[in-house]
C-alpha atoms as a PDB file:
ATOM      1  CA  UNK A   1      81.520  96.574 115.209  1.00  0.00           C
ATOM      2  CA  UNK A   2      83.148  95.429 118.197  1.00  0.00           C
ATOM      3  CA  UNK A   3      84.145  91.944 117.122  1.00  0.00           C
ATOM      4  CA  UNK A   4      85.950  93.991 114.119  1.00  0.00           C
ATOM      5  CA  UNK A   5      88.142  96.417 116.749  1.00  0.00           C
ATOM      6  CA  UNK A   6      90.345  93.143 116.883  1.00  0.00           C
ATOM      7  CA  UNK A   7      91.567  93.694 113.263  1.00  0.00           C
ATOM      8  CA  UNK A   8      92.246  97.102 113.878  1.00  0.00           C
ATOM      9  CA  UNK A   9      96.177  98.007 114.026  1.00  0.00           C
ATOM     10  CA  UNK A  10      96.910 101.737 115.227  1.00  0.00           C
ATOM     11  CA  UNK A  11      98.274 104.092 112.884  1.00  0.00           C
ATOM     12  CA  UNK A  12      97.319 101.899 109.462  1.00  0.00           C
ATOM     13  CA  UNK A  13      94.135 100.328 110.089  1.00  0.00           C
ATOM     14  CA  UNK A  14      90.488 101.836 111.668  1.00  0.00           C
ATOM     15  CA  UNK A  15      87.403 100.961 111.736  1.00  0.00           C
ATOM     16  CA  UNK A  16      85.168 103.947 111.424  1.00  0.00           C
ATOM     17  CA  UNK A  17      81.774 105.022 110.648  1.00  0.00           C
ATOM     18  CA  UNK A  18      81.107 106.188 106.903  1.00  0.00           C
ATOM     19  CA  UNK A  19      78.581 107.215 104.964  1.00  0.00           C
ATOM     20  CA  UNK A  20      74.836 106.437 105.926  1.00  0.00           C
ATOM     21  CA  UNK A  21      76.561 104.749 109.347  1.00  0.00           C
ATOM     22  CA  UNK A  22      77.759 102.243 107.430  1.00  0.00           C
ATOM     23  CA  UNK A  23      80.876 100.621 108.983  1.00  0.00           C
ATOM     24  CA  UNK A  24      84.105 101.503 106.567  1.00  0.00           C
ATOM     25  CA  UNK A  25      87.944 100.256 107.242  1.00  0.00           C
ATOM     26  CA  UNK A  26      90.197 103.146 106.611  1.00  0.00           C
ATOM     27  CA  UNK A  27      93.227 102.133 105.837  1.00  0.00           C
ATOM     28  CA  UNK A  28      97.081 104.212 105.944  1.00  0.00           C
ATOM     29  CA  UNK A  29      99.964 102.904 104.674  1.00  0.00           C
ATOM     30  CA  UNK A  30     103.241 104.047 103.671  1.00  0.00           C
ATOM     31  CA  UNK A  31     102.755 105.441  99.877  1.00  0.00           C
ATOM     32  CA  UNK A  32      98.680 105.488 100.268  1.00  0.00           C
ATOM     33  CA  UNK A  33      95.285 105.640 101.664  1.00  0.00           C
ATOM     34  CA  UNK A  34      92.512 104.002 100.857  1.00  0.00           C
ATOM     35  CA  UNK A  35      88.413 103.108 102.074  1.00  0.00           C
ATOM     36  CA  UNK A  36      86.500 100.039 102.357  1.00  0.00           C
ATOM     37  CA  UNK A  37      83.001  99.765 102.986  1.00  0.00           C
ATOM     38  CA  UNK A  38      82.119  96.289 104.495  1.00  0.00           C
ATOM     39  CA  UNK A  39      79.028  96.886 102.181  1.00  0.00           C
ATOM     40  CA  UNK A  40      79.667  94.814  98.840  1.00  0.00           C
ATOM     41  CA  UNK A  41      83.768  94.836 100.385  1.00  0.00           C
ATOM     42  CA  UNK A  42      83.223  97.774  98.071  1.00  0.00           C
ATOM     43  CA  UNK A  43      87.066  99.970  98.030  1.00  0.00           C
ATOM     44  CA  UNK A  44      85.631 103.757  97.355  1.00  0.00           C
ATOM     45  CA  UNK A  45      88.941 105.235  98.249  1.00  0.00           C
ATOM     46  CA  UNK A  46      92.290 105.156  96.841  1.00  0.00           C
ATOM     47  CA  UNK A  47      94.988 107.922  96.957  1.00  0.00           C
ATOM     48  CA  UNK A  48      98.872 108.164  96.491  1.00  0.00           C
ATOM     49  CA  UNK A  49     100.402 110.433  98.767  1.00  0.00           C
ATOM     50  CA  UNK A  50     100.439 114.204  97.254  1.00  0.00           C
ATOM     51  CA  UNK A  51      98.181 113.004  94.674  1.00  0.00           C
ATOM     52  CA  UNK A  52      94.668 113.204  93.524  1.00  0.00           C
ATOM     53  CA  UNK A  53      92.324 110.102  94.186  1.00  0.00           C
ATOM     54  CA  UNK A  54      92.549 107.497  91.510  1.00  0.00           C
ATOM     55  CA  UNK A  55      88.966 106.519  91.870  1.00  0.00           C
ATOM     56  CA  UNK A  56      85.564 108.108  90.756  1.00  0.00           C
ATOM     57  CA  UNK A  57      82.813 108.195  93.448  1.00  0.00           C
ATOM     58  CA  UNK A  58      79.357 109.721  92.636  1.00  0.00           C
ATOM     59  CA  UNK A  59      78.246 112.656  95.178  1.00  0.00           C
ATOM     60  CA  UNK A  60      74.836 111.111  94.341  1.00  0.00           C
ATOM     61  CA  UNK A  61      75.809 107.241  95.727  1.00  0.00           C
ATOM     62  CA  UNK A  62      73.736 106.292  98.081  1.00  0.00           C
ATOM     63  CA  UNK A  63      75.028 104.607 100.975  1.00  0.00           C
ATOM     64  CA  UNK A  64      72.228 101.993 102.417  1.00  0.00           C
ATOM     65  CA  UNK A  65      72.240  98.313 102.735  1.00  0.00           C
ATOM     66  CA  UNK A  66      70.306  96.510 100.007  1.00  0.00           C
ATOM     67  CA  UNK A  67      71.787  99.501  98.055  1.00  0.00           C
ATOM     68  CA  UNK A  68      74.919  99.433  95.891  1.00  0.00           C
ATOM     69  CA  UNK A  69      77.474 102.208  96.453  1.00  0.00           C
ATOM     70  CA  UNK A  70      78.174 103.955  92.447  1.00  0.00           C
ATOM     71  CA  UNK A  71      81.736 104.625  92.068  1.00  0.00           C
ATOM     72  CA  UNK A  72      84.773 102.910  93.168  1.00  0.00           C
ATOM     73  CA  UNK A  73      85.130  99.392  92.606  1.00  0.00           C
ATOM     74  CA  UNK A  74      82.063  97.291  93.032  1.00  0.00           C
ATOM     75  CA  UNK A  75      82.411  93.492  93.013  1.00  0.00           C
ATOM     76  CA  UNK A  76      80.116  91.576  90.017  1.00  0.00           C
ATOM     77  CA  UNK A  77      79.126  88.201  91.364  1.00  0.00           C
ATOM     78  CA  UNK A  78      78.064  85.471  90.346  1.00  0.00           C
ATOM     79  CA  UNK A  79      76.422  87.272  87.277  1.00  0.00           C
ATOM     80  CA  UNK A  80      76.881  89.849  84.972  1.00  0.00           C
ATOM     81  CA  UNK A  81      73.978  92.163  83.860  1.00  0.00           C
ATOM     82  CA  UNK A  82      70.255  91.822  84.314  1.00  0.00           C
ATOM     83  CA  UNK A  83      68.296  88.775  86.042  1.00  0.00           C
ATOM     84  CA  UNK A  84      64.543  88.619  85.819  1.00  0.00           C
ATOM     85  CA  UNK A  85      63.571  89.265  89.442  1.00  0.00           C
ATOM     86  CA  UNK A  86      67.106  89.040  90.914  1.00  0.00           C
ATOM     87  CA  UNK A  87      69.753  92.204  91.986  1.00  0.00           C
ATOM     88  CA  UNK A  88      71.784  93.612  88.871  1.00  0.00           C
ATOM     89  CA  UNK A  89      75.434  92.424  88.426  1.00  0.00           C
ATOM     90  CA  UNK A  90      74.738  89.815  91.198  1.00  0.00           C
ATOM     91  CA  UNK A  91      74.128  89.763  94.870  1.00  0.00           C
ATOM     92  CA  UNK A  92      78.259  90.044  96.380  1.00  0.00           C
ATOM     93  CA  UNK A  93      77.922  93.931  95.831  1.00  0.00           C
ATOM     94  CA  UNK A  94      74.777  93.928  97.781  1.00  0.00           C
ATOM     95  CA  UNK A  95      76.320  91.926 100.582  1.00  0.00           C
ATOM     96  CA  UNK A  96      77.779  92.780 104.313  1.00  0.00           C
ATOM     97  CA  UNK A  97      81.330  91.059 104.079  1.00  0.00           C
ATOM     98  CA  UNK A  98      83.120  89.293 106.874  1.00  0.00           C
ATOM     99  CA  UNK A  99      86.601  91.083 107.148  1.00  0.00           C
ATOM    100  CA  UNK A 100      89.020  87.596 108.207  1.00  0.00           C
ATOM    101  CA  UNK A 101      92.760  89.160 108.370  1.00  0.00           C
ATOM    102  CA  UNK A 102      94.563  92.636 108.299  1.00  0.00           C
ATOM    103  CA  UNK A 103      98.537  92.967 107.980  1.00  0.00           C
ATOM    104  CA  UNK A 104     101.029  95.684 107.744  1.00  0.00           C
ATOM    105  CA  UNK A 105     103.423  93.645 104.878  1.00  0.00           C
ATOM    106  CA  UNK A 106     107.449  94.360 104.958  1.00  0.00           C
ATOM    107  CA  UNK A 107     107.070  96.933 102.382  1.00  0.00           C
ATOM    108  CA  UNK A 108     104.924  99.230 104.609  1.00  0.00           C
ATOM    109  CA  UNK A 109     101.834  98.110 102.327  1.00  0.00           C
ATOM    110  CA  UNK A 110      98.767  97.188 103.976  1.00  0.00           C
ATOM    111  CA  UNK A 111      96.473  93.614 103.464  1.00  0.00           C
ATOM    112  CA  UNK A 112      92.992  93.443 104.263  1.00  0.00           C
ATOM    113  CA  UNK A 113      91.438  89.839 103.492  1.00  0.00           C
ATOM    114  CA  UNK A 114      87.548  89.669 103.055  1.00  0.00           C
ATOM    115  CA  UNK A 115      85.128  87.162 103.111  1.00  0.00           C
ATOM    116  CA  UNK A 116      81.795  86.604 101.772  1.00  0.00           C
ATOM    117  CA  UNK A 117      79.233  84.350 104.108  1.00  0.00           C
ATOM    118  CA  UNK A 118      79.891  81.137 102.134  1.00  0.00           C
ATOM    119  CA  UNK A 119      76.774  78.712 100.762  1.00  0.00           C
ATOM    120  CA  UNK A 120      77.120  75.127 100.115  1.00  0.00           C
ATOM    121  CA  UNK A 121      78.110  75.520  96.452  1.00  0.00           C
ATOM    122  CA  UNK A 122      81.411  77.974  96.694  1.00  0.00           C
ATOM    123  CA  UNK A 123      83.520  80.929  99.044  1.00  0.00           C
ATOM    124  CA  UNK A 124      84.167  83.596  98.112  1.00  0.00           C
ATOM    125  CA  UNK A 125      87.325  85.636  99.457  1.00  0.00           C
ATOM    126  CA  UNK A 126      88.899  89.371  98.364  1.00  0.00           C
ATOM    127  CA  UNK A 127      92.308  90.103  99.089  1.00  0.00           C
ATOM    128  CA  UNK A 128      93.025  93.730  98.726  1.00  0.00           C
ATOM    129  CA  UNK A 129      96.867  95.439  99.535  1.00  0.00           C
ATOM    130  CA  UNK A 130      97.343  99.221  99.511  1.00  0.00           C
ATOM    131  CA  UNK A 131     100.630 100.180  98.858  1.00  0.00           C
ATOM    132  CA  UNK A 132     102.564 102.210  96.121  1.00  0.00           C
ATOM    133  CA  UNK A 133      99.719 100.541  93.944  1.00  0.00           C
ATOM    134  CA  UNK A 134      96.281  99.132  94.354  1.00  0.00           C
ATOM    135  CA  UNK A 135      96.147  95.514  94.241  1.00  0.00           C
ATOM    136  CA  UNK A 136      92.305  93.235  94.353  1.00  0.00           C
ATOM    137  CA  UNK A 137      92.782  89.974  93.986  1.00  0.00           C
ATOM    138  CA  UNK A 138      89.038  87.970  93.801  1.00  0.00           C
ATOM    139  CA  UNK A 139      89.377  84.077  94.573  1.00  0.00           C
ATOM    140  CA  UNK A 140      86.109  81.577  94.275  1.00  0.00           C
ATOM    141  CA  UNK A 141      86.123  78.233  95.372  1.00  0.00           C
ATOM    142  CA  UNK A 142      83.663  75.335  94.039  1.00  0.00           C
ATOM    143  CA  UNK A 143      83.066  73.816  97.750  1.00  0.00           C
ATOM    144  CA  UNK A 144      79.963  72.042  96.184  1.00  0.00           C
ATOM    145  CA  UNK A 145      79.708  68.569  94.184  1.00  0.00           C
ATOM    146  CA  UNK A 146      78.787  69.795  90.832  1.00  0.00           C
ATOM    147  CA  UNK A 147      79.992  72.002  88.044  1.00  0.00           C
ATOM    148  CA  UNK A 148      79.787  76.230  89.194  1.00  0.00           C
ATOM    149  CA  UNK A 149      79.480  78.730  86.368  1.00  0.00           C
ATOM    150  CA  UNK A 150      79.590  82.046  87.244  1.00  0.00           C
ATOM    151  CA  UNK A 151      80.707  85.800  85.530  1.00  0.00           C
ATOM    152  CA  UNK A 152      82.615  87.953  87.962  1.00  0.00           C
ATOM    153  CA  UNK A 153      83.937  91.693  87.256  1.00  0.00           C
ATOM    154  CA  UNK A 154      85.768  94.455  89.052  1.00  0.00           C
ATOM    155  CA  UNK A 155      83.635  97.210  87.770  1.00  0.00           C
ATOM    156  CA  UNK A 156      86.140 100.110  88.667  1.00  0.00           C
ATOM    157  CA  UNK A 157      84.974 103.606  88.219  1.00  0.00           C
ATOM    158  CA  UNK A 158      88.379 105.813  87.637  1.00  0.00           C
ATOM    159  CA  UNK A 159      88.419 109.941  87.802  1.00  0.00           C
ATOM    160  CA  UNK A 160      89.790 111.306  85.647  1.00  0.00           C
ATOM    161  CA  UNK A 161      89.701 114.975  84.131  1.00  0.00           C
ATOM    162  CA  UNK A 162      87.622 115.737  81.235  1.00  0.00           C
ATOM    163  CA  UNK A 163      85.925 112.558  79.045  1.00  0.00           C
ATOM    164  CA  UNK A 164      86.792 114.796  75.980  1.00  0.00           C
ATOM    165  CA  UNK A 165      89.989 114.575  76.538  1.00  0.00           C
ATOM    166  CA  UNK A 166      90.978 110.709  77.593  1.00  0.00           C
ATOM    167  CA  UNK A 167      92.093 107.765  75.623  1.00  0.00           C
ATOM    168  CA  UNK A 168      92.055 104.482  76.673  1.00  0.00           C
ATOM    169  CA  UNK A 169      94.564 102.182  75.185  1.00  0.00           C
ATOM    170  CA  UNK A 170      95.691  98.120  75.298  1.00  0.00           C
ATOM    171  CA  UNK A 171      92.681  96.753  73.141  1.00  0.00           C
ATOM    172  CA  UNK A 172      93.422  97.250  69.725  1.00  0.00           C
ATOM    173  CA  UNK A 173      92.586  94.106  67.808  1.00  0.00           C
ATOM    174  CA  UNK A 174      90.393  92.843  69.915  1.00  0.00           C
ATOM    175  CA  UNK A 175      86.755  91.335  69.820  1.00  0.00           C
ATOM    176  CA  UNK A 176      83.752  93.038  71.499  1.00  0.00           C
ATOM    177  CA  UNK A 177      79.983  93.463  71.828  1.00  0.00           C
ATOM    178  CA  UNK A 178      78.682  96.550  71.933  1.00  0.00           C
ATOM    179  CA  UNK A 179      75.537  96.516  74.670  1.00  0.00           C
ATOM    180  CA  UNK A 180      74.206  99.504  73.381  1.00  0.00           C
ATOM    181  CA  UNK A 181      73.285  97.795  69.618  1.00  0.00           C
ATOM    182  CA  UNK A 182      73.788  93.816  70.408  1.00  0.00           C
ATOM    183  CA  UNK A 183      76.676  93.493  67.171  1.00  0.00           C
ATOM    184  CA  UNK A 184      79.909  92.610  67.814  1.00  0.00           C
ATOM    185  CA  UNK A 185      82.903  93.831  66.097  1.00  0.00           C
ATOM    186  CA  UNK A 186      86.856  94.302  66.182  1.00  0.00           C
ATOM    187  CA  UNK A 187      88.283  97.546  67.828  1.00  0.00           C
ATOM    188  CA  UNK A 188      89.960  99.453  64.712  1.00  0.00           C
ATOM    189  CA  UNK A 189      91.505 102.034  66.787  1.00  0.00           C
ATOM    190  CA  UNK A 190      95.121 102.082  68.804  1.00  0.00           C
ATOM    191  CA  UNK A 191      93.066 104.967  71.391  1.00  0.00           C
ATOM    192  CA  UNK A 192      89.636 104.700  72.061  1.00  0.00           C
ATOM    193  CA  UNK A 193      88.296 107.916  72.798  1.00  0.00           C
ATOM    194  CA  UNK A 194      84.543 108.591  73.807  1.00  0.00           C
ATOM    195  CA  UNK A 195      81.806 111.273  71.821  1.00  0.00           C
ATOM    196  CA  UNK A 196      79.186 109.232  73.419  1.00  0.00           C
ATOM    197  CA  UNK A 197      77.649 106.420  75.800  1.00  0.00           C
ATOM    198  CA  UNK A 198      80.258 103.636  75.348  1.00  0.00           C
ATOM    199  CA  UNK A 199      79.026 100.160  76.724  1.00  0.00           C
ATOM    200  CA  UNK A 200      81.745  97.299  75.140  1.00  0.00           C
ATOM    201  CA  UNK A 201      82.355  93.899  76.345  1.00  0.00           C
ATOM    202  CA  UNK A 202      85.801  92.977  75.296  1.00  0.00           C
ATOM    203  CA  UNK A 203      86.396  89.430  75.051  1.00  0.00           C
ATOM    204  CA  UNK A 204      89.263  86.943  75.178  1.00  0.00           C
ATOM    205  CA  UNK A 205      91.951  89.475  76.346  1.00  0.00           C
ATOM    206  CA  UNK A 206      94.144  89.650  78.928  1.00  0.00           C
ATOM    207  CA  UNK A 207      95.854  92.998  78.128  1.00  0.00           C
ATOM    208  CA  UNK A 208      96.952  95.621  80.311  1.00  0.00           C
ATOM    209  CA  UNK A 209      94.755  99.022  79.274  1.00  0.00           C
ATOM    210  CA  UNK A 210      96.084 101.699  80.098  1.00  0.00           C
ATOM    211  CA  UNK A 211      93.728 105.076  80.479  1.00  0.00           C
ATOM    212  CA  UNK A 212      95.783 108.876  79.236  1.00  0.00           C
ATOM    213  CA  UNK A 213      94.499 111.627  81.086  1.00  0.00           C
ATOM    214  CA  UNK A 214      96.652 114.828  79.947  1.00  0.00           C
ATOM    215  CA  UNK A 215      94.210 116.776  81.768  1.00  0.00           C
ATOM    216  CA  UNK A 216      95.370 115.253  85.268  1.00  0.00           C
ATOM    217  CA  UNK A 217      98.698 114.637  83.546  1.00  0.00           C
ATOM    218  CA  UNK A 218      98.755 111.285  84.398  1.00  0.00           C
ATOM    219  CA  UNK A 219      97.856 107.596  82.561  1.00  0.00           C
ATOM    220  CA  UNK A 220      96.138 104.962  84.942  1.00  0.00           C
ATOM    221  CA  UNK A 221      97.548 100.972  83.854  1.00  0.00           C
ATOM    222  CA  UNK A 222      95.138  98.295  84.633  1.00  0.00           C
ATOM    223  CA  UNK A 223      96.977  95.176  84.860  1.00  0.00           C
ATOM    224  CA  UNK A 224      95.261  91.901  85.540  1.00  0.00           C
ATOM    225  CA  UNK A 225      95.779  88.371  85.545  1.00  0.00           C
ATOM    226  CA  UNK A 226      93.088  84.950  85.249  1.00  0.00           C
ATOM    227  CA  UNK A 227      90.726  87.792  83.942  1.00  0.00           C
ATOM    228  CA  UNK A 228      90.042  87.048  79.945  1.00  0.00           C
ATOM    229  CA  UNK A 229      87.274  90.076  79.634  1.00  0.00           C
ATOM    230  CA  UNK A 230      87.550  93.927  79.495  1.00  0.00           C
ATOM    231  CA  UNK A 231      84.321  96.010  79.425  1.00  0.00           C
ATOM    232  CA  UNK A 232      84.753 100.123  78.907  1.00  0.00           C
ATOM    233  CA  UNK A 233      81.801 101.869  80.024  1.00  0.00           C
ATOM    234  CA  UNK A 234      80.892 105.599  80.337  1.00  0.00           C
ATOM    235  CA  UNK A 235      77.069 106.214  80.307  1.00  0.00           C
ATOM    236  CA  UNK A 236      76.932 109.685  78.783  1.00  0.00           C
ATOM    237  CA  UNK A 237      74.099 112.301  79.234  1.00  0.00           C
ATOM    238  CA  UNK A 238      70.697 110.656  78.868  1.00  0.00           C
ATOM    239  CA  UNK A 239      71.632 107.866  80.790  1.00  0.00           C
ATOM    240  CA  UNK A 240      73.128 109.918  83.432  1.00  0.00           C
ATOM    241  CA  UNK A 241      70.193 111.647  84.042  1.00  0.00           C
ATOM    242  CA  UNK A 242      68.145 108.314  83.923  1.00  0.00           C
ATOM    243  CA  UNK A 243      70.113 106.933  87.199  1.00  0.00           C
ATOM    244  CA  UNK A 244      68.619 107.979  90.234  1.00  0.00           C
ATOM    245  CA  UNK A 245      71.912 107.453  92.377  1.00  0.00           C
ATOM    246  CA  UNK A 246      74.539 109.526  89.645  1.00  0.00           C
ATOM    247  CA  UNK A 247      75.042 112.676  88.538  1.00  0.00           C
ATOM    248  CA  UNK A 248      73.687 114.520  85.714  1.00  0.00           C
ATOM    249  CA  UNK A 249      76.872 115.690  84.740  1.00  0.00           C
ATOM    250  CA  UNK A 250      79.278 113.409  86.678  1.00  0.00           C
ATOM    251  CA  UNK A 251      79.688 111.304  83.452  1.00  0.00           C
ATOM    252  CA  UNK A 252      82.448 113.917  82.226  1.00  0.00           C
ATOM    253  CA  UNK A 253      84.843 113.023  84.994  1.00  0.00           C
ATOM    254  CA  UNK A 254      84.663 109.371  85.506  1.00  0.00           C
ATOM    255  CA  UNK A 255      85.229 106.219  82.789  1.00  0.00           C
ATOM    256  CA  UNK A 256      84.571 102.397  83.914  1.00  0.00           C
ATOM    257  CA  UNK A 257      87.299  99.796  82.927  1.00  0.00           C
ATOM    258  CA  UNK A 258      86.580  96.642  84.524  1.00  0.00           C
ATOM    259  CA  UNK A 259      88.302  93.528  84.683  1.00  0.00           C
ATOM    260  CA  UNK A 260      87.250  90.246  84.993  1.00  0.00           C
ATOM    261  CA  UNK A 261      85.090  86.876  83.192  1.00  0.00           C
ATOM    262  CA  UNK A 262      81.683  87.857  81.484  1.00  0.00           C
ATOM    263  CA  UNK A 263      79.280  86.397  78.700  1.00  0.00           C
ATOM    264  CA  UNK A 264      81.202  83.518  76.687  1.00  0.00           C
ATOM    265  CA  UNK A 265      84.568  84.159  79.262  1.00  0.00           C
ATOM    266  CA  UNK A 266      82.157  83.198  81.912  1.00  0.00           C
ATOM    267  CA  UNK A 267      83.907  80.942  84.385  1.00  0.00           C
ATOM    268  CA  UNK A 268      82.999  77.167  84.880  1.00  0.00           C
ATOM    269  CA  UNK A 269      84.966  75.116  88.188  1.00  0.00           C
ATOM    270  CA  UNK A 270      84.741  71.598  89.254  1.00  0.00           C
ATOM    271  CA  UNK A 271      84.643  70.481  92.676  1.00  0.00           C
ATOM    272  CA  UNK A 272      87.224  71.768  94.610  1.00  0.00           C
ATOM    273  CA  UNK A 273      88.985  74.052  92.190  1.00  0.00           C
ATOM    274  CA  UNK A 274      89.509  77.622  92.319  1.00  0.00           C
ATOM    275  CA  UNK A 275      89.335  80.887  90.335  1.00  0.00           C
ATOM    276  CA  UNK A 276      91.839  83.293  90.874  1.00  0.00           C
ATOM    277  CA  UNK A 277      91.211  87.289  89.437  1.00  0.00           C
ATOM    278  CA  UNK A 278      94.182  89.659  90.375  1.00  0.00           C
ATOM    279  CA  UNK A 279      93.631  93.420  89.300  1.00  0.00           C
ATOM    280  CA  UNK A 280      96.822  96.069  89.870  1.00  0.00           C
ATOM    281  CA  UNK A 281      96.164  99.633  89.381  1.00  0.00           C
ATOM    282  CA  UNK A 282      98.781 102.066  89.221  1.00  0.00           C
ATOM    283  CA  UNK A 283      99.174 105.006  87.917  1.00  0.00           C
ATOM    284  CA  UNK A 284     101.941 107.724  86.364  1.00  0.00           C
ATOM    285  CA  UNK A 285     102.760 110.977  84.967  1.00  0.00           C
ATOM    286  CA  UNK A 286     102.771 111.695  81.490  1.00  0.00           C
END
């Protein structure tokens, strides 16, 4: 804790204790406020000024190391899904992250750089800025001297008023699998909306989706970049009540839209090349 003091810069920055003493960098700036947990460099807090938090975070999460934290925006790395005997969606979310660099920017944002304890086969680095919108920005370098394949995802939990009563645009068109019956098929439909458990892998798109919440009067954009896979994800009520860590009824206020390079999108570098992911989240009245 102390070594991370030196990254601390008074009135925007502060390193605190969160939940389950875990160590979390609270950050101010000018437009916003925001939490991350050095735990998985997992952000669990984002918030305009005057306005309600733009991300979900389960009252049930439980905050441990070894643990991931459910809600916010856990990092997916270097798989996607199940492993036989290995951690779910990877081991980065699972992982105590190095914090490298902190900086007030000209605009009155704030940039916090992370780093994941590198191997001999890539690094790993997450640049997040806090400002008048949320930007994550996920970078992988092959440092080995063979081919790295890997699936990586911002799994971002958003809150939002009343699952009834959301749409999520931006995907129209576009190829998916559906997890929950293994078929693929096209989405039909300008606005999805959800009647129950949704679990779609949306491939070879690079669209901004946009989420309409006329219940918190507002619609959430989603705006990425060297990301070619969506996945939409709301578990519903028997699968709610199946996770030990979420909420029976929590499903009704959250929806998952993550960005990022899954299944066949799944990213492959030489030797010395690099993967960029950039997310920006912002959000607006309607």
């Amino acid at each position: 804790m102390d070594t991370l003091k030196a990254y601390e810069i008074p009135g925007s920055v502060s390193l605190i204790p969160g939940k389950g003493g875990l160590p979390v960098i609270r950050v101010e700036s000018t437009t916003s406020t925001a939490e991350i947990y050095l735990l998985g460099a997992h952000v669990t807090h984002f918030q305009r000024n005057h306005e309600a938090p733009l991300l979900f975070m389960s009252d049930s999460s439980e905050f441990e190391v070894g643990k991931p934290i459910r809600g916010g925006v856990p990092i997916i790395f270097p798989w996607f899904g199940g492993r036989d005997g290995m951690p779910a969606h990877g081991f980065a979310r699972l992982s105590v992250w190095d914090l490298r660099a902190s900086q007030v920017l000209a605009d009155g944002s704030v940039m916090l750089h992370f780093r994941l304890s590198p191997n001999d086969q890539f690094e790993a680095h997450f640049i997040v800025t806090i400002g008048d919108t949320l930007t994550m920005e996920f970078n992988v370098t092959n440092t080995g001297h063979s081919e790295f394949s890997f699936e990586t995802c911002l799994h971002t939990y958003f809150k939002i008023g009343d699952i009834h009563q959301i749409s999520v645009t931006g995907l129209n068109g576009t190829r998916y699998l559906d997890t929950l019956i293994s078929q693929e098929a096209t989405e039909t439909s300008e606005a999805i909306r959800f009647t129950g458990e949704v679990d779609r892998v949306y491939q070879n798109t690079s669209a901004t989706v946009e989420i309409h919440d006329p219940v918190m009067n507002r619609s959430i954009h989603v705006q990425k970049s060297g990301s070619n896979s969506t996945v939409v994800w709301n578990p519903w009520i028997a699968k709610s009540q199946r996770m030990p860590d979420f909420g029976d009824n929590e499903y009704l206020q959250m929806v998952c839209v993550e960005s990022g390079n899954v299944k066949e999108n799944a990213v492959a570098l030489n030797p010395g090349e690099t993967s960029i992911l950039k997310v920006e989240i912002s959000s607006h009245e309607i």
